[in-house]
PDB file of N, CA and C in Angstrom:
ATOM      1  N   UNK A   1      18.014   7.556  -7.603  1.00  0.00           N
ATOM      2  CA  UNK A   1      17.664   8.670  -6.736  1.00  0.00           C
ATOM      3  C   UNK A   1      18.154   8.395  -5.304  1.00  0.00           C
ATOM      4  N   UNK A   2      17.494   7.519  -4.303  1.00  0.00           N
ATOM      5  CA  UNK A   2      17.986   7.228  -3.334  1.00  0.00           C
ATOM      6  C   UNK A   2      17.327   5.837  -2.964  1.00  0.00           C
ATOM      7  N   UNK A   3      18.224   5.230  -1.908  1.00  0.00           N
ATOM      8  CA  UNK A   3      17.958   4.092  -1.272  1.00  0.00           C
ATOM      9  C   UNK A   3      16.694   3.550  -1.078  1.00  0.00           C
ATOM     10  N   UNK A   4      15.912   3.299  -1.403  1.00  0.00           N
ATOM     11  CA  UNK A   4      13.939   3.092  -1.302  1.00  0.00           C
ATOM     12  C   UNK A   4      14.147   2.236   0.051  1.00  0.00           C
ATOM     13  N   UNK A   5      15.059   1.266   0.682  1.00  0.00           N
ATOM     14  CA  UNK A   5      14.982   0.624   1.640  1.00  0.00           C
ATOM     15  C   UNK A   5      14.991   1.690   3.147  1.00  0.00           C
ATOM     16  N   UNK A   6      15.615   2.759   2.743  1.00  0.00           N
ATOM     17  CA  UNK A   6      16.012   3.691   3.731  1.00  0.00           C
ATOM     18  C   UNK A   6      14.929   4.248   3.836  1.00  0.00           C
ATOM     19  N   UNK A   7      13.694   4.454   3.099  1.00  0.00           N
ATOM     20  CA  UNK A   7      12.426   5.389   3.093  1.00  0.00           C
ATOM     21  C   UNK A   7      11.827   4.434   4.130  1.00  0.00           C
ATOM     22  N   UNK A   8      11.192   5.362   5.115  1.00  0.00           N
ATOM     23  CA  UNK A   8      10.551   5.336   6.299  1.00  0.00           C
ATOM     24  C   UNK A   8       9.026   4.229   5.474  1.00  0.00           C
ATOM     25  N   UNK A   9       8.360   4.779   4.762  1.00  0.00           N
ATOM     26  CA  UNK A   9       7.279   4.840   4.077  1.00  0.00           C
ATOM     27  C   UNK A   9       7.465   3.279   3.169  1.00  0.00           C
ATOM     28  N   UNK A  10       8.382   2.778   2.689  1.00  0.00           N
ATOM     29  CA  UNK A  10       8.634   1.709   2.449  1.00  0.00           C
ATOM     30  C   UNK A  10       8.605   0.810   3.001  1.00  0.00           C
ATOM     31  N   UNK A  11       9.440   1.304   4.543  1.00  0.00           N
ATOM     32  CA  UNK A  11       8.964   0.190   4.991  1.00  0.00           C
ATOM     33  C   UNK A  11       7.685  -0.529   6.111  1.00  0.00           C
ATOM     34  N   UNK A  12       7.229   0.865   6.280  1.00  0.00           N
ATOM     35  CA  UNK A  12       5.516   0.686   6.801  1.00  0.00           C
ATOM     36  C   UNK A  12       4.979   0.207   5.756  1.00  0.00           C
ATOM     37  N   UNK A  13       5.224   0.117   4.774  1.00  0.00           N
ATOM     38  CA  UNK A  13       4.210  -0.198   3.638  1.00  0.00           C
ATOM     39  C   UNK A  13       4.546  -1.515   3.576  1.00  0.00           C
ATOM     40  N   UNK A  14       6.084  -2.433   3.061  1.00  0.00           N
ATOM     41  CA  UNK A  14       5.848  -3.467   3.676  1.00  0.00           C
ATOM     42  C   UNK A  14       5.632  -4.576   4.952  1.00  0.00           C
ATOM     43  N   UNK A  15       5.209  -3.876   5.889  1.00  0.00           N
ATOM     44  CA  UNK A  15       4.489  -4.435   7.485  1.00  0.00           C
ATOM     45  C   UNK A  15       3.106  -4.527   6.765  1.00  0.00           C
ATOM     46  N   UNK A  16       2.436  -3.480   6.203  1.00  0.00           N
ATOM     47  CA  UNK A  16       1.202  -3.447   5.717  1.00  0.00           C
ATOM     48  C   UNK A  16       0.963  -4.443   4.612  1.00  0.00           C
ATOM     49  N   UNK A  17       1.944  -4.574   4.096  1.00  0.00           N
ATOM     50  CA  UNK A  17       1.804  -6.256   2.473  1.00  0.00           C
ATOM     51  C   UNK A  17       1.656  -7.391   3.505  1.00  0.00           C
ATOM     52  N   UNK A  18       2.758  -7.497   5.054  1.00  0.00           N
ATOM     53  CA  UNK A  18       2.490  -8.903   5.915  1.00  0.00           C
ATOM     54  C   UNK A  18       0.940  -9.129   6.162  1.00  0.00           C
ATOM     55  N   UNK A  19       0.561  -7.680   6.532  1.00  0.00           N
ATOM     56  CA  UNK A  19      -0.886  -7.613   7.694  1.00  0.00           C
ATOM     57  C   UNK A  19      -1.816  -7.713   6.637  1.00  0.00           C
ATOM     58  N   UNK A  20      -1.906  -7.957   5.043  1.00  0.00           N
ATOM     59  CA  UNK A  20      -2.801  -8.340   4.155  1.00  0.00           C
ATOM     60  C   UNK A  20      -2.374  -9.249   4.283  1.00  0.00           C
ATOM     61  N   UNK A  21      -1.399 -10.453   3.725  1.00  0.00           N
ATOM     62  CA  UNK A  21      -1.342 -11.944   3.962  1.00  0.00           C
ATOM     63  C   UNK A  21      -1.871 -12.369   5.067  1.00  0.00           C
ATOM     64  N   UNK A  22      -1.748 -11.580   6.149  1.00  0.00           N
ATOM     65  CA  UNK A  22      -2.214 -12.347   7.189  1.00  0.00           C
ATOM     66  C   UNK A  22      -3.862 -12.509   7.542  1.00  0.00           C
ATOM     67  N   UNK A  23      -4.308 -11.068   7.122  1.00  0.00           N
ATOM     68  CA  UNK A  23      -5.979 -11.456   7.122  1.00  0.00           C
ATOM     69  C   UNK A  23      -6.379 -12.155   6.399  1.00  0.00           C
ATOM     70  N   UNK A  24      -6.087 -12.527   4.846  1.00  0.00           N
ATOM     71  CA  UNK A  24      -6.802 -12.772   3.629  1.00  0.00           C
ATOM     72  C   UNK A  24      -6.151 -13.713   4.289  1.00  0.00           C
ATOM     73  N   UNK A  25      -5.696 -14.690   4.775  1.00  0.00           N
ATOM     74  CA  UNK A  25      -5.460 -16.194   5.372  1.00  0.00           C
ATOM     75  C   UNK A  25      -7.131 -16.495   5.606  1.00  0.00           C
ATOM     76  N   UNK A  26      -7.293 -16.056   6.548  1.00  0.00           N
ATOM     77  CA  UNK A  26      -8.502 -16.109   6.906  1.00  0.00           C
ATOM     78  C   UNK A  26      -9.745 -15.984   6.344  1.00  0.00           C
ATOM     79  N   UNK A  27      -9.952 -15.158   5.032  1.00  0.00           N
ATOM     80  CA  UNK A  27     -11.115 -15.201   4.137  1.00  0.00           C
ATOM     81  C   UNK A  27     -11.544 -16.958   3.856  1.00  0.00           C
ATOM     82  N   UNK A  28     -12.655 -16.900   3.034  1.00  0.00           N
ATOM     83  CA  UNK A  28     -13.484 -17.603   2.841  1.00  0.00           C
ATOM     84  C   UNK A  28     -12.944 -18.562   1.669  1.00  0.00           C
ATOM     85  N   UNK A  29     -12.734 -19.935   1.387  1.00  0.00           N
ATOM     86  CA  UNK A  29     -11.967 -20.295   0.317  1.00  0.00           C
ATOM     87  C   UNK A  29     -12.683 -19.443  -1.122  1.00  0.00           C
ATOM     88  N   UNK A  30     -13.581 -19.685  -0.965  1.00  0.00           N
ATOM     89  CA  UNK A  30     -13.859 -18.986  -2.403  1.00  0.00           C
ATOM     90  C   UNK A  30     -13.670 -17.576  -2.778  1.00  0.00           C
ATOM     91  N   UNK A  31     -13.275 -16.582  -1.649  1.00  0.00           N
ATOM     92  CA  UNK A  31     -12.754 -15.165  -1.827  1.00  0.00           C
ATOM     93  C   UNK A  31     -11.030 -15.035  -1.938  1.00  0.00           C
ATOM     94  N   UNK A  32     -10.488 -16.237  -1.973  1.00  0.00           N
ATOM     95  CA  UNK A  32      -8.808 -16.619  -1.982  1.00  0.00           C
ATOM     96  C   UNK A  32      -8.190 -16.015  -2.981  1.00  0.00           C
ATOM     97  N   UNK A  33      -9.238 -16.146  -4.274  1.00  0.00           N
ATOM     98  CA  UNK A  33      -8.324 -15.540  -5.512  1.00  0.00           C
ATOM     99  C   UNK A  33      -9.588 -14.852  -6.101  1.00  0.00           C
ATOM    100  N   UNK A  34     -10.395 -14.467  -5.401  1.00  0.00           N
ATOM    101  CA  UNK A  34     -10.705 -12.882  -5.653  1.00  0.00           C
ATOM    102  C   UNK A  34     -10.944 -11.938  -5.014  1.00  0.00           C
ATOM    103  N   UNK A  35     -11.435 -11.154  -3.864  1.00  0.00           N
ATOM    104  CA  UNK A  35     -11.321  -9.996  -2.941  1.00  0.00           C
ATOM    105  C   UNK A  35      -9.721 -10.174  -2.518  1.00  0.00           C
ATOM    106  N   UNK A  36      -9.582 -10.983  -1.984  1.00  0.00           N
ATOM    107  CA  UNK A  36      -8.113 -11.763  -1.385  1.00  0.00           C
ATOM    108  C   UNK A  36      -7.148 -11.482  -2.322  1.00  0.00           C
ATOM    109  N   UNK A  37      -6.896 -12.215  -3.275  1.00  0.00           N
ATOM    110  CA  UNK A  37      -5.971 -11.589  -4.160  1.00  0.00           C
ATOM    111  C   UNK A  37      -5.955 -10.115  -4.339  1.00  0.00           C
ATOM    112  N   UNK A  38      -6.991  -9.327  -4.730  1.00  0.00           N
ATOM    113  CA  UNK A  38      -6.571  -8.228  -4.482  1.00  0.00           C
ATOM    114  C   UNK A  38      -6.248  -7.223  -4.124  1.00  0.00           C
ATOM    115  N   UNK A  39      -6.586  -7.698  -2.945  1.00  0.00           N
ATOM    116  CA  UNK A  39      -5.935  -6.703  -1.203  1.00  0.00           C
ATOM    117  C   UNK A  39      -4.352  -7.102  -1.394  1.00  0.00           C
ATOM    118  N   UNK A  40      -4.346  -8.128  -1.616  1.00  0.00           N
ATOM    119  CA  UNK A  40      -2.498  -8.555  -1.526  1.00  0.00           C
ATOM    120  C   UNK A  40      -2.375  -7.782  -2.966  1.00  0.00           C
ATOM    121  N   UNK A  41      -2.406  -8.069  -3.765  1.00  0.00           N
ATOM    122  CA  UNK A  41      -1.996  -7.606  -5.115  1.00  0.00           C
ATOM    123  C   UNK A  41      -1.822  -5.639  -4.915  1.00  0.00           C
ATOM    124  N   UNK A  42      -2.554  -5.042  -4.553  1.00  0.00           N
ATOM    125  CA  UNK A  42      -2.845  -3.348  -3.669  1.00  0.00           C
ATOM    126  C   UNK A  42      -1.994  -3.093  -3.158  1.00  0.00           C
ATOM    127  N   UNK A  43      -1.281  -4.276  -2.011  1.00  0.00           N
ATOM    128  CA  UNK A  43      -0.484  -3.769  -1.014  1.00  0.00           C
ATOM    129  C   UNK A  43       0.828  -4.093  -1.578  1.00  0.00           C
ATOM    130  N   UNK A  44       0.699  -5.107  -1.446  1.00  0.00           N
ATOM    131  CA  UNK A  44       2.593  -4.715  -2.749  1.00  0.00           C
ATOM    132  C   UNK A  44       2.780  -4.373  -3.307  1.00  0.00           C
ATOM    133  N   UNK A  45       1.784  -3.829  -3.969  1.00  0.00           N
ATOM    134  CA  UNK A  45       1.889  -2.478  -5.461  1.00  0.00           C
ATOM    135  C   UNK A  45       2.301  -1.588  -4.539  1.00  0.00           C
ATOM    136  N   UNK A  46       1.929  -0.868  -3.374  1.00  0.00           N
ATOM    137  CA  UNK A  46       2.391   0.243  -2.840  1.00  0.00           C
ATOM    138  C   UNK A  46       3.787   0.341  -2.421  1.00  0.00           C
ATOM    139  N   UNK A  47       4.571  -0.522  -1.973  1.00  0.00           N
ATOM    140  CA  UNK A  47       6.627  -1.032  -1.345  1.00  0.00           C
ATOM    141  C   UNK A  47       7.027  -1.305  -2.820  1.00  0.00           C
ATOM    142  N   UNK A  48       6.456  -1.877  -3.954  1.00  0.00           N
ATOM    143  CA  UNK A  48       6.837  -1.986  -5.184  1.00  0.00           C
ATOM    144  C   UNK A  48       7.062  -0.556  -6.059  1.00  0.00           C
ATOM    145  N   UNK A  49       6.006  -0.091  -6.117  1.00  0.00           N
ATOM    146  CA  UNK A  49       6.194   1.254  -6.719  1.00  0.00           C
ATOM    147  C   UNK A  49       6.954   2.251  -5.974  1.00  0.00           C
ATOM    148  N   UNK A  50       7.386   2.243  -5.123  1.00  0.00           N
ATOM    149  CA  UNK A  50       8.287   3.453  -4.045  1.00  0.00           C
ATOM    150  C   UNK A  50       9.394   2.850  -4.736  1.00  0.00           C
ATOM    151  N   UNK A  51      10.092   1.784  -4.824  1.00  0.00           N
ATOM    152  CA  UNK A  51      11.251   1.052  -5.049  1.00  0.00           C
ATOM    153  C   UNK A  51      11.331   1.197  -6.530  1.00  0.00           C
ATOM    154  N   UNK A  52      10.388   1.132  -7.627  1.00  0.00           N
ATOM    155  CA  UNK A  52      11.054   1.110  -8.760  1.00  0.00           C
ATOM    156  C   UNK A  52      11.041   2.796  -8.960  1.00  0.00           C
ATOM    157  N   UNK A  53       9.797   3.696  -8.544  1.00  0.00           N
ATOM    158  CA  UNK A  53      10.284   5.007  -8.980  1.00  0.00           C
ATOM    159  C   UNK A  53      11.350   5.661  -8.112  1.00  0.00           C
ATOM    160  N   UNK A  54      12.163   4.920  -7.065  1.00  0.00           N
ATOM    161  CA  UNK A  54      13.605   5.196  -6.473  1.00  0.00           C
ATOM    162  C   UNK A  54      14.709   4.901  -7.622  1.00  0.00           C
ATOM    163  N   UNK A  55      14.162   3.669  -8.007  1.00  0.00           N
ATOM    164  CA  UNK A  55      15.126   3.364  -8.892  1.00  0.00           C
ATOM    165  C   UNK A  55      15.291   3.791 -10.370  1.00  0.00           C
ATOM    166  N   UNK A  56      14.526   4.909 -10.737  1.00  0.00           N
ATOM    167  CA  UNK A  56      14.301   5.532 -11.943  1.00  0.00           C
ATOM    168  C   UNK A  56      15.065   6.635 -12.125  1.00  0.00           C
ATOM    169  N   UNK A  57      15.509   7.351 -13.343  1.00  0.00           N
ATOM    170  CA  UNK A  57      16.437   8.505 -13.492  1.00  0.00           C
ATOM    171  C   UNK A  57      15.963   9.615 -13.333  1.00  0.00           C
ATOM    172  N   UNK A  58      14.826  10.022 -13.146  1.00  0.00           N
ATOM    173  CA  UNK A  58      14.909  11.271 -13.177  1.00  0.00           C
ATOM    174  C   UNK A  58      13.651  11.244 -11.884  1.00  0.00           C
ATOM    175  N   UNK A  59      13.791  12.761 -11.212  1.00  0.00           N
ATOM    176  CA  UNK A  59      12.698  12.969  -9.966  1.00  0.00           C
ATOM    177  C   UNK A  59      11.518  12.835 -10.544  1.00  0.00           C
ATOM    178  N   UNK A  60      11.170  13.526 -11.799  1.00  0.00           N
ATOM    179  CA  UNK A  60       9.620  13.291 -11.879  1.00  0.00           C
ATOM    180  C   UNK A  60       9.290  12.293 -12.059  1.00  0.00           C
ATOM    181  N   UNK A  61       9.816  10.930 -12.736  1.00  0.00           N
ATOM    182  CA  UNK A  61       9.712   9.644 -12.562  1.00  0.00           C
ATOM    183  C   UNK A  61       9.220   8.917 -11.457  1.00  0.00           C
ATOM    184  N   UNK A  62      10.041   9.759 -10.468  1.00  0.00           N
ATOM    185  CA  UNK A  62      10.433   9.047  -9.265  1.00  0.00           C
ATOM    186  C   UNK A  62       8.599   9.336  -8.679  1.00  0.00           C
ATOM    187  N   UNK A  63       8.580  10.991  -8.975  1.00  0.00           N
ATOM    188  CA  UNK A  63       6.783  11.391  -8.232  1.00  0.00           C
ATOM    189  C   UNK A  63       5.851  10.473  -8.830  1.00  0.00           C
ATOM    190  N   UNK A  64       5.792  10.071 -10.341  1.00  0.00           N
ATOM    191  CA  UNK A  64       4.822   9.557 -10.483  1.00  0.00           C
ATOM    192  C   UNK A  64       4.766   8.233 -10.398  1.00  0.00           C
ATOM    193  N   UNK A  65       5.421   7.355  -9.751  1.00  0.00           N
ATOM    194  CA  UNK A  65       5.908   6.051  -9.563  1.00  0.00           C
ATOM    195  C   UNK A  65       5.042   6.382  -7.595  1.00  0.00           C
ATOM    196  N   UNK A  66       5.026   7.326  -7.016  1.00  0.00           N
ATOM    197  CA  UNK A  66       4.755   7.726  -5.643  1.00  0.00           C
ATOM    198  C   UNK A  66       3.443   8.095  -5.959  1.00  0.00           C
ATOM    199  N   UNK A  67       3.037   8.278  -7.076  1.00  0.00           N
ATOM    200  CA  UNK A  67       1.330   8.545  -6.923  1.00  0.00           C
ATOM    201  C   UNK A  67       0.820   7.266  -7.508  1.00  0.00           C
ATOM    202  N   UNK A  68       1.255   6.574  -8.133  1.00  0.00           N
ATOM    203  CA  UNK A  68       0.763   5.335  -7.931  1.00  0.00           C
ATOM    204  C   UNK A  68       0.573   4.895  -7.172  1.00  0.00           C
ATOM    205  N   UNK A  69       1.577   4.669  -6.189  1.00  0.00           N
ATOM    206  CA  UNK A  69       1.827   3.962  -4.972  1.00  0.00           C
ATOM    207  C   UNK A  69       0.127   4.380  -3.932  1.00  0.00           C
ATOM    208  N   UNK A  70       0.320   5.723  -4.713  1.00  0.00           N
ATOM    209  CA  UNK A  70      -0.939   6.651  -3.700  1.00  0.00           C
ATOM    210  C   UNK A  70      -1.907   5.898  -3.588  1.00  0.00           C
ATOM    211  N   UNK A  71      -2.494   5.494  -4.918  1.00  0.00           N
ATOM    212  CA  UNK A  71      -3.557   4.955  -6.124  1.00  0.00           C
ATOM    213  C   UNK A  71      -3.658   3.440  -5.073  1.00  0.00           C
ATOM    214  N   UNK A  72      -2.294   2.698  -5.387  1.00  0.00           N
ATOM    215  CA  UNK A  72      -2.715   1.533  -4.493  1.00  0.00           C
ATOM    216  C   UNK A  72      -3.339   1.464  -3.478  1.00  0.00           C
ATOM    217  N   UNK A  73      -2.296   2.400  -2.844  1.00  0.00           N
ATOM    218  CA  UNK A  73      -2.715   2.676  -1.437  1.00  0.00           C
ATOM    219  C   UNK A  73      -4.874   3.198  -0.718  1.00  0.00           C
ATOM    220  N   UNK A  74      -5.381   3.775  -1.735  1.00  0.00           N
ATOM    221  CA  UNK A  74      -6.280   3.995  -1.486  1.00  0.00           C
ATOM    222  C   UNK A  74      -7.396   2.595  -2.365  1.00  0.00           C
ATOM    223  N   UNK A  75      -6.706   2.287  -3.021  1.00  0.00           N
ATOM    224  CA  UNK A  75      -7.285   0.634  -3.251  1.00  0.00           C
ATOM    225  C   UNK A  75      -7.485   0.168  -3.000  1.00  0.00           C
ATOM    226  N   UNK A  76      -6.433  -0.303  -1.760  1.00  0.00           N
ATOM    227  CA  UNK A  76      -6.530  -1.229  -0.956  1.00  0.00           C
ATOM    228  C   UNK A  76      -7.328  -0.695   0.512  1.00  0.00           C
ATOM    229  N   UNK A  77      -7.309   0.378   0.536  1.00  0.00           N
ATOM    230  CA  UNK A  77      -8.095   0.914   1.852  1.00  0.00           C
ATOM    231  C   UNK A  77      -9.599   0.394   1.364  1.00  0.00           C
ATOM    232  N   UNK A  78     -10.284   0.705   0.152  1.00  0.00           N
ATOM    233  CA  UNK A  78     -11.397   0.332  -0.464  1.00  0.00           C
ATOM    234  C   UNK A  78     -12.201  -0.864  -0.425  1.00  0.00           C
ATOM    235  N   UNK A  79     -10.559  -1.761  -0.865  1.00  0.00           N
ATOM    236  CA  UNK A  79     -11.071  -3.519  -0.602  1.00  0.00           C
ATOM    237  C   UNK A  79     -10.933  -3.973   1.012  1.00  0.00           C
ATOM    238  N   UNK A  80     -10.287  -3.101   2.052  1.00  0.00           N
ATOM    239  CA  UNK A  80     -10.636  -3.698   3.511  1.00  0.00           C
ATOM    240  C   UNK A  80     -11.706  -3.309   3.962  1.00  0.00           C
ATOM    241  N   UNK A  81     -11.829  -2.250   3.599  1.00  0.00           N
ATOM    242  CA  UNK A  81     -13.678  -1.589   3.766  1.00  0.00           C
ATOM    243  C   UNK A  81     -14.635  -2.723   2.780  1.00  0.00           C
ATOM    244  N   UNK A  82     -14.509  -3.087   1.667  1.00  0.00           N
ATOM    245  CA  UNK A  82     -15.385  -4.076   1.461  1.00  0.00           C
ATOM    246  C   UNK A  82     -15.352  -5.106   2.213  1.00  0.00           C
ATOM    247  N   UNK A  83     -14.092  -5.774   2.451  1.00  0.00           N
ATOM    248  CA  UNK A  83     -14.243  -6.952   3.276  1.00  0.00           C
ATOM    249  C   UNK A  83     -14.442  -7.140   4.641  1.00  0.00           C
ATOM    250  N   UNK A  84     -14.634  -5.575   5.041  1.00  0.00           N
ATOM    251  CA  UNK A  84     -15.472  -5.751   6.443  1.00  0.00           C
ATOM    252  C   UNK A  84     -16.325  -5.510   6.322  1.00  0.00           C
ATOM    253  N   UNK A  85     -17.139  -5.226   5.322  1.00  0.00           N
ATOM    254  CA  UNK A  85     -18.748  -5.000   4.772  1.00  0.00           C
ATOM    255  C   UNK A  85     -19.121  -6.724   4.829  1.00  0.00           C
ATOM    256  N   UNK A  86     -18.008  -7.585   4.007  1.00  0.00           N
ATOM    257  CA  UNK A  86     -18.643  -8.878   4.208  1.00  0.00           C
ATOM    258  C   UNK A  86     -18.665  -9.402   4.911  1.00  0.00           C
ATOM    259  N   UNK A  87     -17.905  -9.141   6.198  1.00  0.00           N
ATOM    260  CA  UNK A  87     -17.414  -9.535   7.150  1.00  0.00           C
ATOM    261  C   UNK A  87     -16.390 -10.576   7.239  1.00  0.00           C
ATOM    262  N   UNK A  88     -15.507 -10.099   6.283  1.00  0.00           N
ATOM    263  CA  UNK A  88     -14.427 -10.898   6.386  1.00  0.00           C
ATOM    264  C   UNK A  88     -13.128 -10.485   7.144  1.00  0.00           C
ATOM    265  N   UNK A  89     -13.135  -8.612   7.573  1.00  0.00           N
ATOM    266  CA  UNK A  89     -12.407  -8.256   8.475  1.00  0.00           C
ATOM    267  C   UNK A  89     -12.997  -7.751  10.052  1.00  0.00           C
ATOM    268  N   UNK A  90     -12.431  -8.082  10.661  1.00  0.00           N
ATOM    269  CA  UNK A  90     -12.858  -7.551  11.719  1.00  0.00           C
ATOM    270  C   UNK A  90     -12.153  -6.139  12.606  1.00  0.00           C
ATOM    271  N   UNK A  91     -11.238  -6.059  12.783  1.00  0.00           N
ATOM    272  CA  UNK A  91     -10.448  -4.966  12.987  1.00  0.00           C
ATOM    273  C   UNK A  91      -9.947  -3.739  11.927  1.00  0.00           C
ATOM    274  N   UNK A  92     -10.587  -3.442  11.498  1.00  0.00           N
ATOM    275  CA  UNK A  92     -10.301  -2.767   9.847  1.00  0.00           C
ATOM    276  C   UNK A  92      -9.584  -1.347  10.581  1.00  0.00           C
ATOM    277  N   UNK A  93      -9.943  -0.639  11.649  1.00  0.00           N
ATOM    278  CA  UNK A  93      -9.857   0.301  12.219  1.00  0.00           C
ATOM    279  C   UNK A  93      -8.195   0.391  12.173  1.00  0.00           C
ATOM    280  N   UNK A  94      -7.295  -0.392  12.382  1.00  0.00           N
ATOM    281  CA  UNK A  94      -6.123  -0.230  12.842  1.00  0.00           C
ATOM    282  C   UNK A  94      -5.268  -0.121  11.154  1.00  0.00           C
ATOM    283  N   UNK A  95      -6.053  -1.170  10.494  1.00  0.00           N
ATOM    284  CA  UNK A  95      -4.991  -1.008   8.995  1.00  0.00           C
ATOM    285  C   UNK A  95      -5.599   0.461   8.788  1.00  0.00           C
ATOM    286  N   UNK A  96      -6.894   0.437   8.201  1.00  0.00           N
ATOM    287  CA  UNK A  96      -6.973   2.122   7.806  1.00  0.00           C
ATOM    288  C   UNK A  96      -6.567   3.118   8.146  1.00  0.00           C
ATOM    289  N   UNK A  97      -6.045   3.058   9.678  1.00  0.00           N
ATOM    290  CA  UNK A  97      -4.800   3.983  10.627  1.00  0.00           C
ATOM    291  C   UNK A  97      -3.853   3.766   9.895  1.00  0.00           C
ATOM    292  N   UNK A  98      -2.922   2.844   9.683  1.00  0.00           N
ATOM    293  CA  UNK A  98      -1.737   2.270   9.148  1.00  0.00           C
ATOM    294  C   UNK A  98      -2.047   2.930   7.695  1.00  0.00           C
ATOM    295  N   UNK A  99      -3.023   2.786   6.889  1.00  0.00           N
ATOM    296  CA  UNK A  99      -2.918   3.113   5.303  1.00  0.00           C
ATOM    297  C   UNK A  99      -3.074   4.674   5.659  1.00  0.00           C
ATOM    298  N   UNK A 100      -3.731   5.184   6.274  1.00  0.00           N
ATOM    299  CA  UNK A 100      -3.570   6.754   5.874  1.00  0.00           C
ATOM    300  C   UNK A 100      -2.648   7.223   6.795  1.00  0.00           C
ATOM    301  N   UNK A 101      -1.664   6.399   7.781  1.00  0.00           N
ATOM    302  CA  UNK A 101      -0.245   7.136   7.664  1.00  0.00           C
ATOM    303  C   UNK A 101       0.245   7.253   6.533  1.00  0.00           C
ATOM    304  N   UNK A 102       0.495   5.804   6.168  1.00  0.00           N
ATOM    305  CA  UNK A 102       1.057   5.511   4.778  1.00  0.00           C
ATOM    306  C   UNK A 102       1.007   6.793   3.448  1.00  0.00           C
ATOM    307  N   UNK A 103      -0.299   7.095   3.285  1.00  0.00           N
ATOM    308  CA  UNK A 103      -0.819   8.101   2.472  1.00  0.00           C
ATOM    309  C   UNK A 103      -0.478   9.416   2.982  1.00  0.00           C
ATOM    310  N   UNK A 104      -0.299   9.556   3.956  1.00  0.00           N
ATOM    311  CA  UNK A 104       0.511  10.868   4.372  1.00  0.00           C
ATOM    312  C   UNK A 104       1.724  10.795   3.896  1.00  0.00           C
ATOM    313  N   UNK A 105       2.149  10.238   4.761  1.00  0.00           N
ATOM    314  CA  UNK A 105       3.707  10.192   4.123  1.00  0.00           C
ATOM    315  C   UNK A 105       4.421   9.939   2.893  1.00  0.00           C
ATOM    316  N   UNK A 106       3.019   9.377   1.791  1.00  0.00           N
ATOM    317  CA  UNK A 106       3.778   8.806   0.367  1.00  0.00           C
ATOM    318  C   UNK A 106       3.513  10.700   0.173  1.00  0.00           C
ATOM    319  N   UNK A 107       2.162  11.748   0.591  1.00  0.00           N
ATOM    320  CA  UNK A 107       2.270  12.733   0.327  1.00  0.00           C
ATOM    321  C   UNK A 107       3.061  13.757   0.122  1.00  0.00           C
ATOM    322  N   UNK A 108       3.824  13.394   1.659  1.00  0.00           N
ATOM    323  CA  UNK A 108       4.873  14.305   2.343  1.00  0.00           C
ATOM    324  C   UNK A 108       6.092  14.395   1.376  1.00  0.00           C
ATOM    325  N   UNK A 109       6.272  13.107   0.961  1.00  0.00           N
ATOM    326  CA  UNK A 109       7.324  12.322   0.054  1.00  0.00           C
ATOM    327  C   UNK A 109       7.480  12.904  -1.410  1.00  0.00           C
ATOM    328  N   UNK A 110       6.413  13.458  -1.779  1.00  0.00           N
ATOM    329  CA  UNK A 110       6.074  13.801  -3.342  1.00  0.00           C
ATOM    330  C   UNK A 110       6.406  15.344  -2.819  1.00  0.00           C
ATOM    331  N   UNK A 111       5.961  15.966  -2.108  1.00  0.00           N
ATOM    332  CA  UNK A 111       6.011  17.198  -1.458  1.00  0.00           C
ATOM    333  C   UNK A 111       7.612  17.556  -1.651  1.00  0.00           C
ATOM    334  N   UNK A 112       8.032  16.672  -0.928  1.00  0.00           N
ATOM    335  CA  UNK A 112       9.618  17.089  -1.060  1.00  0.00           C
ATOM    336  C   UNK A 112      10.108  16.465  -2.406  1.00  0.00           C
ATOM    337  N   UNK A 113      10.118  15.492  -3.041  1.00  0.00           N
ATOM    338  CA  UNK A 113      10.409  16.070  -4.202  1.00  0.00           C
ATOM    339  C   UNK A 113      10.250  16.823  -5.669  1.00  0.00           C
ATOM    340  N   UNK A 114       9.146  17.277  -4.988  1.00  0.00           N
ATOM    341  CA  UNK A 114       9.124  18.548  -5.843  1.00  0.00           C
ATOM    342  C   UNK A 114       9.884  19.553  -5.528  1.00  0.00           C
ATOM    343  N   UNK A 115       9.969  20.007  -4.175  1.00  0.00           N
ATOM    344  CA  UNK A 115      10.860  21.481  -4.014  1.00  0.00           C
ATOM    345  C   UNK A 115      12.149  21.357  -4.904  1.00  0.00           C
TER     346      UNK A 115
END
């Protein structure tokens, strides 16, 4: 279909996979490979799935490979809201800005290819 590196939305999404490695650094050893893992595991599902349904043959492929991405995307908004419930984030305010650009634009994205 087209270039997935060239999508705007790709690549906010991977700044957003760094800014999960970089908090879950900071969790608690024993939340490492579980809340932790799956904030990281969420957020690269979202730059992962834009890229393989780019790389798929046909557009509707391509949409539902972008509502996944959606799916992650609100996953992972879920698990930073838990982990500032435990207090393992402190600034949550700025990613959840960052994820529901993100979610706009994976919107906007499906929007146009449908027309």
């Amino acid at each position: 279909m087209s270039d997935y590196k060239n999508l705007d939305v790709w690549g906010k999404s991977i700044s957003l996979v760094l800014e999960a490695y970089k908090i879950t650094n900071n969790f608690p050893k024993e939340e490492r490979y579980a809340l932790a893992d799956q904030i990281k595991r969420a957020a690269v599902s979202i730059p992962s799935n834009i890229a393989e349904g780019a790389s798929r043959n046909t557009r509707k492929e391509f949409i539902q490979f972008i509502y996944i991405a959606l799916g992650s995307a609100s996953e992972f908004e879920t698990q930073i809201i838990i982990a500032e419930k435990l207090g393992y984030v402190e600034n949550k305010e700025s990613l959840i800005s960052e994820i529901t650009i993100i979610r706009k634009m994976l919107n906007a994205l499906i929007s146009s290819l449908k027309r």
